[in-house]
N, C-alpha and C. Protein backbone atom coordinates (compact mmCIF):
# COMPACT_ATOMS: atom_id res chain seq x y z
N UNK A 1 -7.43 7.66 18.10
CA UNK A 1 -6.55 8.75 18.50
C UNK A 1 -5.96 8.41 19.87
N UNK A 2 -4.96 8.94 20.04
CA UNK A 2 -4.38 8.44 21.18
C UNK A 2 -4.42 9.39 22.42
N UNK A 3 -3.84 9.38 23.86
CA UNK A 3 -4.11 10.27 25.02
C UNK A 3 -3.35 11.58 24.29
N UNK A 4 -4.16 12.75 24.65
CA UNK A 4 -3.47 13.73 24.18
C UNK A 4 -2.67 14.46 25.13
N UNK A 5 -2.92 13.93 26.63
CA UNK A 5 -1.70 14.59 27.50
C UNK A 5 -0.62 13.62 27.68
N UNK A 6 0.59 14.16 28.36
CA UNK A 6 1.93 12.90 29.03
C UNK A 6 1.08 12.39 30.08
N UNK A 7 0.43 13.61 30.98
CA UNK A 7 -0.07 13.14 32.44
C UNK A 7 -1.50 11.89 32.29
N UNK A 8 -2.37 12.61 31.65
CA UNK A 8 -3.93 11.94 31.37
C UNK A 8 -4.30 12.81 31.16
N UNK A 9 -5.47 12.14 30.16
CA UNK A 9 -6.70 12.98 29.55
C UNK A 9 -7.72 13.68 30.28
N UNK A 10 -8.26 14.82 29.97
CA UNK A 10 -9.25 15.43 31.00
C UNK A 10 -10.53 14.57 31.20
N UNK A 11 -11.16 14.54 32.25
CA UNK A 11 -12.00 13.92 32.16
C UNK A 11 -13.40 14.27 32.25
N UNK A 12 -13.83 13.81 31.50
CA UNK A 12 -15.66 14.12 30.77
C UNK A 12 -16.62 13.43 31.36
N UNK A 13 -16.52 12.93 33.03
CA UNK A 13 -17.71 12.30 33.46
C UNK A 13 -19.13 12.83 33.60
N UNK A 14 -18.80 14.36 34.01
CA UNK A 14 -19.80 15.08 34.73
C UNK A 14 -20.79 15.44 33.22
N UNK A 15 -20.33 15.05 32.12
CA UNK A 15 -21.10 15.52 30.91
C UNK A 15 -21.95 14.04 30.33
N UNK A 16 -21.89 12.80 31.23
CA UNK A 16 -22.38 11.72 31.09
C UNK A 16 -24.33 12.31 31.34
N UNK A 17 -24.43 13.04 32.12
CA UNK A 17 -26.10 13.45 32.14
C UNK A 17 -26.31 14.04 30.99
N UNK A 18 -25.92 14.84 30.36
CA UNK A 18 -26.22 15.66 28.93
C UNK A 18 -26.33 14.20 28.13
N UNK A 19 -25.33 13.54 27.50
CA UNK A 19 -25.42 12.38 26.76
C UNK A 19 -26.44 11.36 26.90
N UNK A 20 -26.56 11.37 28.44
CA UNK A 20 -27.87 10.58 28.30
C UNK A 20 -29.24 11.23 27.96
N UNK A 21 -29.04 12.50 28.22
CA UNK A 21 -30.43 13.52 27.93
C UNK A 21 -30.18 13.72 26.03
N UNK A 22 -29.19 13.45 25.47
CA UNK A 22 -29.05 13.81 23.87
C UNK A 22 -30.22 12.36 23.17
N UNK A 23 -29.24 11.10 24.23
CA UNK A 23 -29.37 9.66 23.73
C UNK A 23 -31.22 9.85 23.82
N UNK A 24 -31.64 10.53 25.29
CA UNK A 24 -33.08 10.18 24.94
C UNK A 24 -33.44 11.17 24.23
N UNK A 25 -33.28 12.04 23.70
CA UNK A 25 -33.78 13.16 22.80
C UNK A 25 -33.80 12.23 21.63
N UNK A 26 -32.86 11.29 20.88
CA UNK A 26 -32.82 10.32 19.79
C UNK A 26 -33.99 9.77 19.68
N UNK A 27 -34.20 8.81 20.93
CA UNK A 27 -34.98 8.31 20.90
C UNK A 27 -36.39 8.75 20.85
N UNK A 28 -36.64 9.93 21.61
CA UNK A 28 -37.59 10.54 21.40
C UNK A 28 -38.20 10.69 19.81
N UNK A 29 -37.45 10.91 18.71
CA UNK A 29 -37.48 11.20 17.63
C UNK A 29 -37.59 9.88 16.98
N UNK A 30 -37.04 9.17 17.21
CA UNK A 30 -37.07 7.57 16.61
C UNK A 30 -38.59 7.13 16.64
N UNK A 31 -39.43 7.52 18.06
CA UNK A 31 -41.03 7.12 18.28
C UNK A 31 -41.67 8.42 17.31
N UNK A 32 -41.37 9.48 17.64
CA UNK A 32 -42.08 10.24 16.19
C UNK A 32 -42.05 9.76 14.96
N UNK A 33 -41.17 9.54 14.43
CA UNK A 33 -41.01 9.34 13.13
C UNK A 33 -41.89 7.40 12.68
N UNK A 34 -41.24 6.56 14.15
CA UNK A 34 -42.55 5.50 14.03
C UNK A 34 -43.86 5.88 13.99
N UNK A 35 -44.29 6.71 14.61
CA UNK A 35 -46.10 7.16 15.13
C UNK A 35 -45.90 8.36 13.89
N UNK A 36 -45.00 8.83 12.72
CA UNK A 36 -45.19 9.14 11.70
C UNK A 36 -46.12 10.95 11.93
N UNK A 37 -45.06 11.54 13.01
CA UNK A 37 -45.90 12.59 13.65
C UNK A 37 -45.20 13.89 12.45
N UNK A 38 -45.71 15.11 12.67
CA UNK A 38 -46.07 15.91 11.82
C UNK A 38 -44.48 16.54 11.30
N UNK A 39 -43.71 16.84 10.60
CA UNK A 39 -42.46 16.98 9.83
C UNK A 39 -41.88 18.39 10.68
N UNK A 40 -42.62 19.13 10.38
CA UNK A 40 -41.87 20.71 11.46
C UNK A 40 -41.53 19.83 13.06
N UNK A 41 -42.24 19.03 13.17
CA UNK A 41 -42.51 18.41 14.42
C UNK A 41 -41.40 17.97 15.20
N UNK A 42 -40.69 16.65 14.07
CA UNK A 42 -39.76 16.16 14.10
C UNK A 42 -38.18 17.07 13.77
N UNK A 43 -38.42 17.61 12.83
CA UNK A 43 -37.35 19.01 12.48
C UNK A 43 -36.52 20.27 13.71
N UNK A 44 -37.71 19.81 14.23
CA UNK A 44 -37.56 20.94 16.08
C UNK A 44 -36.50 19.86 16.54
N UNK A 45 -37.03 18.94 17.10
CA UNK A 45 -36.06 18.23 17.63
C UNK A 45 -34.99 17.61 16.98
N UNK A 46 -35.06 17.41 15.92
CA UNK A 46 -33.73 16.88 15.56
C UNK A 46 -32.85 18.45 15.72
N UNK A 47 -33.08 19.47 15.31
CA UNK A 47 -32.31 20.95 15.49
C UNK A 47 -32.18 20.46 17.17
N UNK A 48 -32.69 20.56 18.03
CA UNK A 48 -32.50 20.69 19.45
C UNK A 48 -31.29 19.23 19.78
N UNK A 49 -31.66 18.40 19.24
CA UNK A 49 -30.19 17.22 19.34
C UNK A 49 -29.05 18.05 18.62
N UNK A 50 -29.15 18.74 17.83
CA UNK A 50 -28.16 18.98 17.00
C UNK A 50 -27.39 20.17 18.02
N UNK A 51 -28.17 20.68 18.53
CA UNK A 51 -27.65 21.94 19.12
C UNK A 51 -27.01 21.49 20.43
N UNK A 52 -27.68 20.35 21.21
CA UNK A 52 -27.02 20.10 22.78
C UNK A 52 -25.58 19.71 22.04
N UNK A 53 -25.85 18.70 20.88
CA UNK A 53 -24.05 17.71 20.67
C UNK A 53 -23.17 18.85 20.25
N UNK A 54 -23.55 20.30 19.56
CA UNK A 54 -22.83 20.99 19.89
C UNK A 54 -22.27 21.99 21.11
N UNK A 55 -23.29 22.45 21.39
CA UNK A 55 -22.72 22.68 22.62
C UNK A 55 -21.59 21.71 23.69
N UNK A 56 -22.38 20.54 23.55
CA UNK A 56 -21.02 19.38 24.07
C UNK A 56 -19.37 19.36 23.67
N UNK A 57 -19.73 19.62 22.04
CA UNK A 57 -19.00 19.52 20.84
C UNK A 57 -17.76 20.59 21.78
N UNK A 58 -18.35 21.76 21.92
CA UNK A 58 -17.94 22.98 22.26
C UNK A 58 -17.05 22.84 23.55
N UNK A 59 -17.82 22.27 24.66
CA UNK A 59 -17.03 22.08 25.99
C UNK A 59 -15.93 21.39 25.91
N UNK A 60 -16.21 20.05 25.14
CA UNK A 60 -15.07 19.23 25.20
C UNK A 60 -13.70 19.80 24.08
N UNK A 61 -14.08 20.63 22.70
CA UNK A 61 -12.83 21.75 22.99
C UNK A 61 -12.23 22.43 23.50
N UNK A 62 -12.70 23.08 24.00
CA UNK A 62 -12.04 23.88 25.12
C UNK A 62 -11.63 23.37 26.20
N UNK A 63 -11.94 22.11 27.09
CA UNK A 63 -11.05 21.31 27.78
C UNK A 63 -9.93 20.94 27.08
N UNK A 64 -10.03 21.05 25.63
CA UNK A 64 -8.55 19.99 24.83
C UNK A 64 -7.56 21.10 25.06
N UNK A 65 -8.48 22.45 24.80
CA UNK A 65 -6.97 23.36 24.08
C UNK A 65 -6.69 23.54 25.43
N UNK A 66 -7.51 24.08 26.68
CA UNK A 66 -7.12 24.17 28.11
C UNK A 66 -5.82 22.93 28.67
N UNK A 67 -6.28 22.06 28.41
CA UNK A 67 -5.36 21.21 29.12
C UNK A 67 -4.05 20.74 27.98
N UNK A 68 -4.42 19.69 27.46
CA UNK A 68 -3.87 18.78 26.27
C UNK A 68 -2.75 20.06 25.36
N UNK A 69 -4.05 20.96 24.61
CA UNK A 69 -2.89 21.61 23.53
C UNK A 69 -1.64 22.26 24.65
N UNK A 70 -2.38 23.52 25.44
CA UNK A 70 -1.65 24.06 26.49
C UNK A 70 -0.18 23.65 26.48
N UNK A 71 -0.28 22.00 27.12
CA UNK A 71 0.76 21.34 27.98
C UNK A 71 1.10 21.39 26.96
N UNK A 72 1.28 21.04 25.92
CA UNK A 72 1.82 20.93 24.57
C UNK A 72 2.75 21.77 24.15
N UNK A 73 2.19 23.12 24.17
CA UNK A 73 2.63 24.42 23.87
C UNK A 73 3.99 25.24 25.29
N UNK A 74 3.58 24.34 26.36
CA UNK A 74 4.25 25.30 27.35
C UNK A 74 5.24 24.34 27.30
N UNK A 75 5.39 23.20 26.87
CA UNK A 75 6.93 22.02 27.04
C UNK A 75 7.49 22.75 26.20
N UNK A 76 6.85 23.24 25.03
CA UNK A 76 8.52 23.65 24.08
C UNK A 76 8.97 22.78 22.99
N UNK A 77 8.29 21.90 23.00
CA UNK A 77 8.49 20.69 22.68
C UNK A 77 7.86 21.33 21.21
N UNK A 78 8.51 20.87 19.70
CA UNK A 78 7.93 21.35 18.76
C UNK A 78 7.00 20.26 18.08
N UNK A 79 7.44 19.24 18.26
CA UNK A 79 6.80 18.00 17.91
C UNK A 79 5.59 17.88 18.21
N UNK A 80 5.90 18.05 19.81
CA UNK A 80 4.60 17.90 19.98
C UNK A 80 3.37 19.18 19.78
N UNK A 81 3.42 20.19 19.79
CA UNK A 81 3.39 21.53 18.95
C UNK A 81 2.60 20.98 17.89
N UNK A 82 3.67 20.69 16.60
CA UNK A 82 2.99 20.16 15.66
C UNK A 82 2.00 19.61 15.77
N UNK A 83 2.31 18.43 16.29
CA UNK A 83 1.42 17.08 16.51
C UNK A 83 -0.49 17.82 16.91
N UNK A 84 -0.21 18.44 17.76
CA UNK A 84 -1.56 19.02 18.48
C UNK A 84 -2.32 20.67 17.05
N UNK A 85 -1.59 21.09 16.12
CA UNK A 85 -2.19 21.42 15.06
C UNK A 85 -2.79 20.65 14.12
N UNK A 86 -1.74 19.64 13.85
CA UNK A 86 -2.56 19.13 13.09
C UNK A 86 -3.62 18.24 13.26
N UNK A 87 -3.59 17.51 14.56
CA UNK A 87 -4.74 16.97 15.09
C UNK A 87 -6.19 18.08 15.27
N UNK A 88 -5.46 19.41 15.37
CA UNK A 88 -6.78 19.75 15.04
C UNK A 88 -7.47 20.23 14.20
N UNK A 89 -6.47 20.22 13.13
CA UNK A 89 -6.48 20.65 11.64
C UNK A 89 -7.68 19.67 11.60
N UNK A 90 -7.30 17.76 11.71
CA UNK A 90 -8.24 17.48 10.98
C UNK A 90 -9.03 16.97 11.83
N UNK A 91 -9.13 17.39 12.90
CA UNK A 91 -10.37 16.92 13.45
C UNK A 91 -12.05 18.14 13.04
N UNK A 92 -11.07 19.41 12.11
CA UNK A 92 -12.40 19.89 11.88
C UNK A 92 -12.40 19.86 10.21
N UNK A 93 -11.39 19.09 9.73
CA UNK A 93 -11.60 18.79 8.02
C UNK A 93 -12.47 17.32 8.05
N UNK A 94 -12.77 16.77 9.16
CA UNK A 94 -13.86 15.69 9.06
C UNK A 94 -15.54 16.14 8.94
């Protein structure tokens, strides 16, 4: 996919600590499931990964429509209008 603003894309550094706290939550689960630990066990945490990447999921929408769709919508511009529905058409038909 390509930059979704004219200016630049918002930027997602400050959410680099969550990702690394998701990445070791993975891993965390990767040594359970080696050491073959108890099934509710593993089920908790995979729900708790599932829930931070949404919440992430969540922030980094609302930066898109804040910035990206926004600018989109306030140029006038219909194209690009379009362009920013249907990108998000299917970014939630995936």
């Amino acid at each position: 996919m390509e930059n979704c603003c004219d200016e630049k894309h918002p930027n997602y550094e400050k959410h680099i600590p969550r990702i690394n706290k998701i990445s070791g939550q993975l891993n965390g689960i990767k040594k359970m499931i080696e050491e073959q630990r108890y099934c509710p066990e593993i089920i908790t945490q995979l729900k708790a990964v599932s829930s931070a990447c949404q919440s992430l999921e969540i922030i980094m929408l609302e930066k898109h429509l804040e910035s990206c769709v926004l600018e989109a919508f306030q140029s006038k511009d219909k194209k690009a209008q379009a362009k920013k529905i249907k990108e998000l058409t299917l970014l939630y038909k995936r």
